[in-house]
C-alpha atoms as a PDB file:
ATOM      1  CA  UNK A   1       0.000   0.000   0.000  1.00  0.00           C
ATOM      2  CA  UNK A   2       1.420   3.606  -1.075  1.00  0.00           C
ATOM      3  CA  UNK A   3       1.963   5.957   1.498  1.00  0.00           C
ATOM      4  CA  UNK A   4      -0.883   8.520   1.270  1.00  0.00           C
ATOM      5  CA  UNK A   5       0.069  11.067   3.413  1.00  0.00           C
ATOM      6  CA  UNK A   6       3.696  10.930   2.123  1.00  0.00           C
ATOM      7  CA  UNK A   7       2.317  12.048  -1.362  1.00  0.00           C
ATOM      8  CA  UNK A   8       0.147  15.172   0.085  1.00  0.00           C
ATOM      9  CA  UNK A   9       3.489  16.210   1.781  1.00  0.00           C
ATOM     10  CA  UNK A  10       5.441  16.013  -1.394  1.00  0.00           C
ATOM     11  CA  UNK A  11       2.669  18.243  -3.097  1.00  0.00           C
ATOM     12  CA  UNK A  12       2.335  20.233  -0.608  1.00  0.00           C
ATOM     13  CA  UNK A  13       6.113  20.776  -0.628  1.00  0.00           C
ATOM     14  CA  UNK A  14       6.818  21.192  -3.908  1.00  0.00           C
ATOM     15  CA  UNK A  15       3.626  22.064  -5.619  1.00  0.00           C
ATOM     16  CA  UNK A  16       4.307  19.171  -8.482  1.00  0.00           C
ATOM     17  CA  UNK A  17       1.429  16.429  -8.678  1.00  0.00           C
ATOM     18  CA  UNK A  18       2.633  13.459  -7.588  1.00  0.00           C
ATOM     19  CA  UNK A  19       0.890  10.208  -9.236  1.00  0.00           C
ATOM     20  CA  UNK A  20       0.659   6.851  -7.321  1.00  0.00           C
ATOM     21  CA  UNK A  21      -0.914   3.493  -9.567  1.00  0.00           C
ATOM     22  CA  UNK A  22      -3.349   1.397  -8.211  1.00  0.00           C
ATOM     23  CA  UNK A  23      -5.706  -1.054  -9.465  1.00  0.00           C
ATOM     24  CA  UNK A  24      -9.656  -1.492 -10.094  1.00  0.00           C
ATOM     25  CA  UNK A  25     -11.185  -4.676 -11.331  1.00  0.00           C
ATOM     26  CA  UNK A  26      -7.765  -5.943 -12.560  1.00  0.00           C
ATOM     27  CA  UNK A  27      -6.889  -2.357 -14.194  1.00  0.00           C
ATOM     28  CA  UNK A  28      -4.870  -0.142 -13.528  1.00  0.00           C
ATOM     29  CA  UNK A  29      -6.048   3.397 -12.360  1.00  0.00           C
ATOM     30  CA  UNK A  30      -3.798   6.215 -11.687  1.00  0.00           C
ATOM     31  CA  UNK A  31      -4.612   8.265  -8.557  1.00  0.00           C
ATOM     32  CA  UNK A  32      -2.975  12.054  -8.899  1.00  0.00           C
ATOM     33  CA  UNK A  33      -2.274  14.150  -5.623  1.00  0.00           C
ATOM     34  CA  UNK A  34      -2.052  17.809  -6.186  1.00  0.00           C
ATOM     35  CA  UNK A  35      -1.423  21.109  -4.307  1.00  0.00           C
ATOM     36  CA  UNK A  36      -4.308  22.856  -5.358  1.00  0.00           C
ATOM     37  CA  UNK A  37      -7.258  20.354  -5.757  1.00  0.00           C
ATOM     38  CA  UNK A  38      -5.755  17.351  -3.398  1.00  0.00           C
ATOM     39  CA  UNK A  39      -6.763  13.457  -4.992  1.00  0.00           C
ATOM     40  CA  UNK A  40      -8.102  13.475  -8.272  1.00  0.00           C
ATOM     41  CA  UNK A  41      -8.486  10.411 -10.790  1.00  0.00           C
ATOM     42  CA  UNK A  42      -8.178  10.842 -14.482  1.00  0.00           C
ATOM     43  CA  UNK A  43     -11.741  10.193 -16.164  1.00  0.00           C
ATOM     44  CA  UNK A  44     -10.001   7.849 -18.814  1.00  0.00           C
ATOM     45  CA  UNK A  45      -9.075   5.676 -16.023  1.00  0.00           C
ATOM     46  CA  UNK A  46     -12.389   5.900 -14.478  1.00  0.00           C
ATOM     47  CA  UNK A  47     -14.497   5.225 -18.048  1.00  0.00           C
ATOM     48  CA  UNK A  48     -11.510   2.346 -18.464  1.00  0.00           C
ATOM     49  CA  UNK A  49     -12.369   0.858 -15.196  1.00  0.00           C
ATOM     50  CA  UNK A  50     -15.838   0.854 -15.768  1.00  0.00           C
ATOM     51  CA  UNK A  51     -16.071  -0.154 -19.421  1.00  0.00           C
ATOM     52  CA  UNK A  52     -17.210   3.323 -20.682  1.00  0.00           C
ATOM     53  CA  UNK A  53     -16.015   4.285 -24.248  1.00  0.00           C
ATOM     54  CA  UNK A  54     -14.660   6.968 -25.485  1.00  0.00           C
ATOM     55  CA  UNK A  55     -17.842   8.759 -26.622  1.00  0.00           C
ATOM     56  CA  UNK A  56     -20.316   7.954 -24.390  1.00  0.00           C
ATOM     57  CA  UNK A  57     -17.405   9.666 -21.775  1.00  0.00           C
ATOM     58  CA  UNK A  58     -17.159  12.742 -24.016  1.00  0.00           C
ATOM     59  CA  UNK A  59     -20.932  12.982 -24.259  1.00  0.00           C
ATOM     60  CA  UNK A  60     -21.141  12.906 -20.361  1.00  0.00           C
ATOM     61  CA  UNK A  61     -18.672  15.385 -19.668  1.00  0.00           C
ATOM     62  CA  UNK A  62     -19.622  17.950 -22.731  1.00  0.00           C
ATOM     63  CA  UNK A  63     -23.376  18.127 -21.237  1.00  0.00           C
ATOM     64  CA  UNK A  64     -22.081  18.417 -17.725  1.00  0.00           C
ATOM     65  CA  UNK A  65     -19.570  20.941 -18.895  1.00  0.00           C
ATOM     66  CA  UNK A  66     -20.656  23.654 -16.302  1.00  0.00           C
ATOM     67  CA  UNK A  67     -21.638  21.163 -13.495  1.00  0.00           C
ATOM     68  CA  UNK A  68     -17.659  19.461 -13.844  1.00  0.00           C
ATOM     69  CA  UNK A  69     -16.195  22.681 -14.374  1.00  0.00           C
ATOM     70  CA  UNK A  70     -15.510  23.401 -10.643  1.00  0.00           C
ATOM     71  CA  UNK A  71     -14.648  19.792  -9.804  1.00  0.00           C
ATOM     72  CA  UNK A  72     -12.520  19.115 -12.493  1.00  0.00           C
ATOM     73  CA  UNK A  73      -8.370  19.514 -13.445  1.00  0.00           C
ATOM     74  CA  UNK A  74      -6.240  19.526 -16.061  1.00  0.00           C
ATOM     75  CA  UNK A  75      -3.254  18.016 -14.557  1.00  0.00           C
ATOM     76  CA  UNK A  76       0.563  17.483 -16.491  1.00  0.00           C
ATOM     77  CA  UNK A  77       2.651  14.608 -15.154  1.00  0.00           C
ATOM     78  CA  UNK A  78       6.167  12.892 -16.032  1.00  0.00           C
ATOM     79  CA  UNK A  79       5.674  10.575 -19.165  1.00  0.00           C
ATOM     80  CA  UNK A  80       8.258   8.578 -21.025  1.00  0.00           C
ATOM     81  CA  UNK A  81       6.387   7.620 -23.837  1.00  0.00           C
ATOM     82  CA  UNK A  82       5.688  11.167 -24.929  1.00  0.00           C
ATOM     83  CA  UNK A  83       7.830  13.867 -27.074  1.00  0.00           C
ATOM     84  CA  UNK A  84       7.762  16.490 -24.561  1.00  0.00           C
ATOM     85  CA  UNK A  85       8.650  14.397 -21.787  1.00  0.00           C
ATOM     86  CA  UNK A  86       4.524  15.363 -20.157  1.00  0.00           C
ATOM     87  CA  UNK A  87       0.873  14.091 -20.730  1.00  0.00           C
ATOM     88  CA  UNK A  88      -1.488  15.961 -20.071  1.00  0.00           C
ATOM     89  CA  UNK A  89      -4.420  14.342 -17.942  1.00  0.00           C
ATOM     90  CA  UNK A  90      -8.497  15.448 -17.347  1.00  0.00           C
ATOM     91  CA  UNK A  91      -8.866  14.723 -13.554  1.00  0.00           C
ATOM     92  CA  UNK A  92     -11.612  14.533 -11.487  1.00  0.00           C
ATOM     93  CA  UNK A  93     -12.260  15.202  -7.813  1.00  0.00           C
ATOM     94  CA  UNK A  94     -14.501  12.812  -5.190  1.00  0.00           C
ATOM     95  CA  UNK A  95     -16.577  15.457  -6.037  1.00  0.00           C
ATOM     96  CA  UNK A  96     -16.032  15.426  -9.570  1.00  0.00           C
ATOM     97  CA  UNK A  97     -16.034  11.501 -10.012  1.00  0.00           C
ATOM     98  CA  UNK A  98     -19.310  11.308  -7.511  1.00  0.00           C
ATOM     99  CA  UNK A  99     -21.105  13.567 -10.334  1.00  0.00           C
ATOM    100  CA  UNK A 100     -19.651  11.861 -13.433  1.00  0.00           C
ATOM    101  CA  UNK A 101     -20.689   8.041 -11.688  1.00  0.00           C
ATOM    102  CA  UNK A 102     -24.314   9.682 -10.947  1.00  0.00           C
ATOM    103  CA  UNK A 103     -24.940  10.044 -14.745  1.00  0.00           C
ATOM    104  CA  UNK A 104     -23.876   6.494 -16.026  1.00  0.00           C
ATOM    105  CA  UNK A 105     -27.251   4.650 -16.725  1.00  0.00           C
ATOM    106  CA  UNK A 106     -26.715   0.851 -17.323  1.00  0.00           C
ATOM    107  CA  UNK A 107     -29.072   1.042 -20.249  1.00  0.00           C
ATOM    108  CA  UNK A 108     -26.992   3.574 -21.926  1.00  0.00           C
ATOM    109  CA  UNK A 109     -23.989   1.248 -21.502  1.00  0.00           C
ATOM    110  CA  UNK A 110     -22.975  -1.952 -23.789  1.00  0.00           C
ATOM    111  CA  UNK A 111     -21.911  -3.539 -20.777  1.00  0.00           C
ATOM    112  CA  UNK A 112     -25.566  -4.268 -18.326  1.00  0.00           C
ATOM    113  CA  UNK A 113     -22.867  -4.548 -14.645  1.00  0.00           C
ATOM    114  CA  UNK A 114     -21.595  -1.498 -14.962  1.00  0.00           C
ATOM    115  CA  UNK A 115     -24.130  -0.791 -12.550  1.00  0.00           C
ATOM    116  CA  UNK A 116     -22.494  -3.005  -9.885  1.00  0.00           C
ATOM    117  CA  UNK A 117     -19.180  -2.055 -11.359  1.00  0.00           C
ATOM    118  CA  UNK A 118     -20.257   1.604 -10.130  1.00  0.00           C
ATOM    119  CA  UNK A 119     -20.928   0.937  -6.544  1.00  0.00           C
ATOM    120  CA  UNK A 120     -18.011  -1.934  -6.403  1.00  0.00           C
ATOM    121  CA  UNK A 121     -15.684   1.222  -8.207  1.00  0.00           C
ATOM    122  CA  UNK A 122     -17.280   4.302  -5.227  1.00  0.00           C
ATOM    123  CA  UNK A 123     -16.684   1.612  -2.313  1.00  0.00           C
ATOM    124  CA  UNK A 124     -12.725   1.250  -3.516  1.00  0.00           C
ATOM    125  CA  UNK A 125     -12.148   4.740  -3.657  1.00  0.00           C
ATOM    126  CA  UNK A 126     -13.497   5.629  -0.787  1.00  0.00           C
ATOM    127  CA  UNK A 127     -12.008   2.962   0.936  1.00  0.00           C
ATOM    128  CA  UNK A 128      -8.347   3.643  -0.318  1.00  0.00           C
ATOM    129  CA  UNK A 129      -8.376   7.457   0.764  1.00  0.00           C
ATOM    130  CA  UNK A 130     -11.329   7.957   3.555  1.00  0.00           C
ATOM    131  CA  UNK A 131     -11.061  11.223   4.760  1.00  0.00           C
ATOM    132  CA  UNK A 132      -8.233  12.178   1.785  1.00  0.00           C
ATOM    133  CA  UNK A 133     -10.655  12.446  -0.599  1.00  0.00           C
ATOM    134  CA  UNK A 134     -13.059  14.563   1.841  1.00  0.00           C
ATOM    135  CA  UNK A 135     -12.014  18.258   1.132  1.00  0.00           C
ATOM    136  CA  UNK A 136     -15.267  20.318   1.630  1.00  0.00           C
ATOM    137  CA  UNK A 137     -15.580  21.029   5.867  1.00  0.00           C
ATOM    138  CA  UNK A 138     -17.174  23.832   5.402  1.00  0.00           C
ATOM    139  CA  UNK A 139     -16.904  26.637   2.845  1.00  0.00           C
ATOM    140  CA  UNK A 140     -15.053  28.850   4.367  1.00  0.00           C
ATOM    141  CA  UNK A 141     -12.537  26.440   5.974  1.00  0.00           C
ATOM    142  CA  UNK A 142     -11.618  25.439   2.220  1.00  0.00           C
ATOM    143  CA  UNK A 143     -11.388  28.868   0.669  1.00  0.00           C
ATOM    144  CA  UNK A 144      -8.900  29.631   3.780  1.00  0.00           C
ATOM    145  CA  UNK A 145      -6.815  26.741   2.892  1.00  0.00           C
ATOM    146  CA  UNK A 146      -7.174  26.990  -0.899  1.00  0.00           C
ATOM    147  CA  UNK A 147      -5.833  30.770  -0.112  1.00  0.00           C
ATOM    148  CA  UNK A 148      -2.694  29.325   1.914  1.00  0.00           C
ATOM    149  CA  UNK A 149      -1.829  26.984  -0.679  1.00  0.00           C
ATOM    150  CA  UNK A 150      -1.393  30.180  -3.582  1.00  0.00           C
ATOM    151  CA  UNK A 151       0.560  31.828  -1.188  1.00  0.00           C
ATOM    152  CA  UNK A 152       2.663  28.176  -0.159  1.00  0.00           C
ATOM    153  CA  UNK A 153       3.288  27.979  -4.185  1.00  0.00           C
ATOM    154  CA  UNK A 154       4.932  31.693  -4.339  1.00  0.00           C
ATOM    155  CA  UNK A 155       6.848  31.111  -1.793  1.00  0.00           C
ATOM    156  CA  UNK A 156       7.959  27.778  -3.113  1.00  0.00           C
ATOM    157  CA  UNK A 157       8.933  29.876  -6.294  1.00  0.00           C
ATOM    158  CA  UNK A 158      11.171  31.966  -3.894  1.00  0.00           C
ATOM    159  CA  UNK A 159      12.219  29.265  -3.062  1.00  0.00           C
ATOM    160  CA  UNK A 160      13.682  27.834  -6.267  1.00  0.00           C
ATOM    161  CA  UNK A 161      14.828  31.567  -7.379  1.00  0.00           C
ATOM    162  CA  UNK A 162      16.975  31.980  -4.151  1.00  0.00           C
ATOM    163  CA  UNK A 163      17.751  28.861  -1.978  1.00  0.00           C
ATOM    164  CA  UNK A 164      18.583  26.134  -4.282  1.00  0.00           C
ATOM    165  CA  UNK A 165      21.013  27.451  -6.435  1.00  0.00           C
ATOM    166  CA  UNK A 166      23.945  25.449  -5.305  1.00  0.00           C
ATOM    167  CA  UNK A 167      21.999  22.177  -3.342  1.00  0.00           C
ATOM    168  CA  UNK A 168      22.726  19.252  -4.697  1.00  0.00           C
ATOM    169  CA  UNK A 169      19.303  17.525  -6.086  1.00  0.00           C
ATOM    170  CA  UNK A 170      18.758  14.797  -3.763  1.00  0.00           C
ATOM    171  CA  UNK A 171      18.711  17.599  -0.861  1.00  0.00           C
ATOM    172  CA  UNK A 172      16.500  20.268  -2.562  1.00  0.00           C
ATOM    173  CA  UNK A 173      13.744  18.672  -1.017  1.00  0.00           C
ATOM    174  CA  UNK A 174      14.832  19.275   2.970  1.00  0.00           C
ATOM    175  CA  UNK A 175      14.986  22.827   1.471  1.00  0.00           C
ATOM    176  CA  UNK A 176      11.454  23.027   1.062  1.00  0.00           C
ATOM    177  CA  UNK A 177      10.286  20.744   4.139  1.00  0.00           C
ATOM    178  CA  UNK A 178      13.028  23.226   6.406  1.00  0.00           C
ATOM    179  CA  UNK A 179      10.706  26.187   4.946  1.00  0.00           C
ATOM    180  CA  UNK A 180       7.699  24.372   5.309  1.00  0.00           C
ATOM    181  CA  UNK A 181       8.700  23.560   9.109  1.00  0.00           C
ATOM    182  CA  UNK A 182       9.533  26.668   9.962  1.00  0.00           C
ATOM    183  CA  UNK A 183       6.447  27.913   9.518  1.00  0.00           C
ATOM    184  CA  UNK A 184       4.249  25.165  11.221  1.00  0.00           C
ATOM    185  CA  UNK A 185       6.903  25.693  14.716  1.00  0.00           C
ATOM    186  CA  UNK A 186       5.735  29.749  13.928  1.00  0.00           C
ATOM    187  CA  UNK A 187       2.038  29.038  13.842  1.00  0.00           C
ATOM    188  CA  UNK A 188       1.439  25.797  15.851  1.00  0.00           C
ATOM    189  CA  UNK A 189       4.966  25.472  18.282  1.00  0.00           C
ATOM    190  CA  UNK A 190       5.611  22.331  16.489  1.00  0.00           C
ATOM    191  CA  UNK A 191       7.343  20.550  13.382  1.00  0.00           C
ATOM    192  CA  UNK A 192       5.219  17.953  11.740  1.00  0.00           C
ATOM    193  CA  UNK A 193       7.428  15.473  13.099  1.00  0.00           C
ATOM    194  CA  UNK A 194       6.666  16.185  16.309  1.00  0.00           C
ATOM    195  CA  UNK A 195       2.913  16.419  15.626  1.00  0.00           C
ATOM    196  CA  UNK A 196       2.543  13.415  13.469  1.00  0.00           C
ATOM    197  CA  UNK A 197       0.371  14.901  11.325  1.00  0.00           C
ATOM    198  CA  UNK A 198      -0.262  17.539   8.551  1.00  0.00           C
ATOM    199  CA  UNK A 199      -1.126  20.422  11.320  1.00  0.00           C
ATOM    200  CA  UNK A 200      -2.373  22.657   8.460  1.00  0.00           C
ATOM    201  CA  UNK A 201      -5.638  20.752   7.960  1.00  0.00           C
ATOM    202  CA  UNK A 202      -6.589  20.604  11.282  1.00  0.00           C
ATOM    203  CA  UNK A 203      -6.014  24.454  11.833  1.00  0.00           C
ATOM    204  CA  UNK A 204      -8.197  26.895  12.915  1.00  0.00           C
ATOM    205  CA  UNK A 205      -9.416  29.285  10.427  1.00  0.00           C
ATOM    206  CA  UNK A 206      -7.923  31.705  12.542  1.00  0.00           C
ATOM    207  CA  UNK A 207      -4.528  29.991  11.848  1.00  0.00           C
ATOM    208  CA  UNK A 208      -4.971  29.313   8.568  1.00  0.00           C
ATOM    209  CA  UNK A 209      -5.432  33.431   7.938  1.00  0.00           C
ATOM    210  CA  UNK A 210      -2.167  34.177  10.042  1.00  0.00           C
ATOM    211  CA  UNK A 211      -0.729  31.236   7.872  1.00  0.00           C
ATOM    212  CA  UNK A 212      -1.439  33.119   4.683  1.00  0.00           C
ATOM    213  CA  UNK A 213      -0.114  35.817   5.686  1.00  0.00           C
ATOM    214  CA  UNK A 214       3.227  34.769   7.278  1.00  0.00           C
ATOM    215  CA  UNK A 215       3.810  32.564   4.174  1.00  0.00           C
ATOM    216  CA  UNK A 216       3.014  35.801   1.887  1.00  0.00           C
ATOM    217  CA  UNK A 217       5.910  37.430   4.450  1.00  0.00           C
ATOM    218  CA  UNK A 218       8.515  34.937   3.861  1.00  0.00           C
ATOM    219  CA  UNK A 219       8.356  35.181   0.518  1.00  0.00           C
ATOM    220  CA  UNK A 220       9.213  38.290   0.493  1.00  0.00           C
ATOM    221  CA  UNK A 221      11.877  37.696   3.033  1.00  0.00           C
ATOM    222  CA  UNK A 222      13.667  35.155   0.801  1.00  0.00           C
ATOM    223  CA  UNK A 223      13.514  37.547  -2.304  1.00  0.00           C
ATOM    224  CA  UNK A 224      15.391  40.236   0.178  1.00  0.00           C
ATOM    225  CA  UNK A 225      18.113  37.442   0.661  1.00  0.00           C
ATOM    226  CA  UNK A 226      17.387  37.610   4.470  1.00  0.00           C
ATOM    227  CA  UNK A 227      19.053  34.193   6.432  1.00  0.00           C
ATOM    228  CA  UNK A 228      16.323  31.751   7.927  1.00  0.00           C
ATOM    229  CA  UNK A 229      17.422  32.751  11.277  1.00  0.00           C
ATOM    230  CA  UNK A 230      16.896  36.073  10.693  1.00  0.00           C
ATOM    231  CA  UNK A 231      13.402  35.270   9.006  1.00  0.00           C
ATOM    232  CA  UNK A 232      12.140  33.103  12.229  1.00  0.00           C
ATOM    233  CA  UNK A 233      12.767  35.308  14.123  1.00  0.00           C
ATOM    234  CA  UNK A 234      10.876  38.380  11.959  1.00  0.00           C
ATOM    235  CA  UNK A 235       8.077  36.008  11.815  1.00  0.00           C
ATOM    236  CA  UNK A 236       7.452  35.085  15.486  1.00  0.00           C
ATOM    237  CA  UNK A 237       7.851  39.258  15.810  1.00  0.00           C
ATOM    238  CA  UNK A 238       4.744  39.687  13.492  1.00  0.00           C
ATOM    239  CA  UNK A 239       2.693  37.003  14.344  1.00  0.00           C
ATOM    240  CA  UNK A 240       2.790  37.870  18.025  1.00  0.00           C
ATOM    241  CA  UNK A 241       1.954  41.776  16.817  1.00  0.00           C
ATOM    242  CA  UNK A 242      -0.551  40.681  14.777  1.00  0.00           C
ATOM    243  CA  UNK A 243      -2.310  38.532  17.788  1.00  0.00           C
ATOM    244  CA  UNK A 244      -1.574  41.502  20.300  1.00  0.00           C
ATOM    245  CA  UNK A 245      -2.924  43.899  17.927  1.00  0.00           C
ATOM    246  CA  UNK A 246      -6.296  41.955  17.840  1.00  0.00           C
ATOM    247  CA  UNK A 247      -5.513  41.621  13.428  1.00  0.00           C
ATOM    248  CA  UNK A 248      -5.029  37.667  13.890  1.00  0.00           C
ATOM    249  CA  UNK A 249      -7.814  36.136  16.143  1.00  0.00           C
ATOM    250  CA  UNK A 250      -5.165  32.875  16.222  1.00  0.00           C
ATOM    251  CA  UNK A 251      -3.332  31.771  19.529  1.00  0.00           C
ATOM    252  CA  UNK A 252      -0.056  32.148  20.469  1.00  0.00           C
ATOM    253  CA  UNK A 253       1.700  28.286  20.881  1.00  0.00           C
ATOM    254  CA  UNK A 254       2.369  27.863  24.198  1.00  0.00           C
ATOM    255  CA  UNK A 255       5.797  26.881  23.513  1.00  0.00           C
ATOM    256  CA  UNK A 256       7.469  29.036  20.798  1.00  0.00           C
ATOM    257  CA  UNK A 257      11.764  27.570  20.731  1.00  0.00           C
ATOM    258  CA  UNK A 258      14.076  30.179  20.444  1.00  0.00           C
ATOM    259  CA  UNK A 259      15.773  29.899  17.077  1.00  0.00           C
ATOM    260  CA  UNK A 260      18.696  27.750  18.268  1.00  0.00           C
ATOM    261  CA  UNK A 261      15.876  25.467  20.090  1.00  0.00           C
ATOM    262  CA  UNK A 262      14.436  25.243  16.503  1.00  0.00           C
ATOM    263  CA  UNK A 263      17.488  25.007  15.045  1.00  0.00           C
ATOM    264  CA  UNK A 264      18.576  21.491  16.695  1.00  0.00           C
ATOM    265  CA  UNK A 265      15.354  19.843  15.591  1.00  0.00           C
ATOM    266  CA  UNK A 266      16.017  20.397  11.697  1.00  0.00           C
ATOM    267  CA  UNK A 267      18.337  20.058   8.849  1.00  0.00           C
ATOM    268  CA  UNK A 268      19.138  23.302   7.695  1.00  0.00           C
ATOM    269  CA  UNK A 269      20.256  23.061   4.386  1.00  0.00           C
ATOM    270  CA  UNK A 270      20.250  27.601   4.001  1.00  0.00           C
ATOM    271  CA  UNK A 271      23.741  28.861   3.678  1.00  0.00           C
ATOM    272  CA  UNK A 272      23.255  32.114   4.784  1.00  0.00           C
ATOM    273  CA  UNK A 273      22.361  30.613   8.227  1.00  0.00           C
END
C-alpha cells in the first residue's frame, strides 16, 4: 500500500502532482495528488475501469460541462512515452467523479454490470483514501486553505529563485520541508514530526489566515536574501503583533523555541544561516 500522506506532503512541498498506480477490477487506475485540488483520478481511467467508451465519456462530460467545471483539473505529469517528456491528464475530484458516476445509466452502456461495477468502483475509492478524498468542511474552511496553498506555491517559487542554487538535487527537497517547518513551529509550536500529522488541515481558520499571511511574508523575506534565522525570528515578531494587535484572532503556541531550540530539531540546508 502507497503511502498517502507521504504524497500530500510532497505536493504540498513542492507544488508538483505526484501520481501513485493502483488497481480497479484488474486495471490499472492512476490516482494524482495535487497542491491545489488534493486526490483526483483521471476520467479515462475511471471510463476504463468501468467499461465506458470513449464517446459515451465525451458525451457525459460535454453536457455536464458547467456542473464538472468546478470539480474538475487539467493536470501534467512525467511521461516517457511522450515527445515532450509530459501528458497531459483530465482529472476529477470525489466530487467530480461522484457527479460523473451519478450520470452512467446501465441502459446507456454496452456492458448491463456497470451498474455493480459503479458501486463496487465508489466503495474502492473511498475505501483507499477515507477522509483524503473529503475536502469540503465547510466553505469557508476550504477557501482559507485553498488561499494558503497560492501563497505556499509563491513562496515555493522563492524558493527555487533563491535557496537552491547550489543544493545538490537529492537535498532540494529538505529545502522546502526546512521552509515548510519553519512555519508550522511559527504558527502551531511544532514541526510535523513532532505532531505526526499535517497540522495545516486541522487548523483553525484563525490559523490558517495568520498562515497566509506569514507565508506571503517569507516570501518576500527570501527575495530580500534575508538568512532563515533572521526570518524566524521576523516572523514570530509579526505574528505575536498581529495577535496583540487583535488583526489575527489565532493563539499564540504555548511553547514558541528560540531559534537555536528550533534550530537542533532540523536540517538546515540555508547557507546564509
Amino acid at each position: 500500500m502507497f503511502d498517502i500522506t507521504r504524497a500530500e506532503d510532497h505536493s504540498l512541498r513542492t507544488g508538483d502532482p505526484l501520481m501513485i498506480e493502483g488497481e480497479v477490477f484488474n486495471i490499472p487506475v492512476r490516482f494524482i495528488c495535487t497542491a491545489d485540488m488534493g486526490w483526483v483520478i483521471p476520467v479515462a481511467d475511471i471510463s476504463k475501469a468501468l467499461g465506458i467508451n470513449k464517446d459515451t465519456q465525451s458525451k457525459i462530460l460535454s453536457r455536464g460541462k458547467n456542473e464538472f467545471s468546478e470539480f474538475s483539473t487539467v493536470v501534467y505529469v512525467t511521461s516517457t512515452t511522450s515527445k515532450s517528456g509530459k501528458v497531459k491528464l483530465k482529472c476529477l475530484t470525489r466530487d467530480g467523479m461522484t457527479m460523473y458516476l451519478m450520470k452512467i445509466t446501465p441502459s446507456r452502456m454496452e456492458d448491463p454490470t456497470v451498474g455493480e461495477k459503479v458501486s463496487d468502483f465508489q466503495r474502492y475509492v473511498i475505501k483507499t483514501f477515507g477522509k483524503h478524498l473529503d475536502y469540503y468542511k465547510v466553505p469557508q474552511w476550504w477557501a482559507r486553505r485553498e488561499a494558503t496553498k497560492l501563497k505556499y506555491k509563491g513562496m515555493t517559487d522563492a524558493i527555487k529563485d533563491h535557496l537552491l542554487y547550489d543544493v545538490p538535487d537529492e537535498m532540494k527537497w529538505l529545502v522546502y520541508a526546512t521552509e515548510a517547518d519553519m512555519l508550522n513551529v511559527v504558527i502551531f509550536g511544532k514541526t510535523a514530526k513532532e505532531a505526526g500529522c499535517n497540522q495545516r488541515d486541522t487548523a483553525s481558520q484563525s490559523q490558517l489566515d495568520l498562515l497566509e499571511k506569514l507565508e506571503e511574508q517569507n516570501d518576500g523575506f527570501i527575495r530580500l536574501k534575508f538568512g532563515i534565522q533572521i526570518r524566524y525570528e521576523m516572523l514570530c515578531k509579526i505574528r505575536d503583533d498581529l495577535i496583540v494587535r487583535g488583526r489575527s484572532l489565532a493563539e499564540i503556541p504555548d511553547r514558541t523555541p528560540d531559534y537555536h531550540q528550533y534550530y537542533t530539531k532540523l536540517r538546515i540546508t540555508d547557507k546564509s544561516v
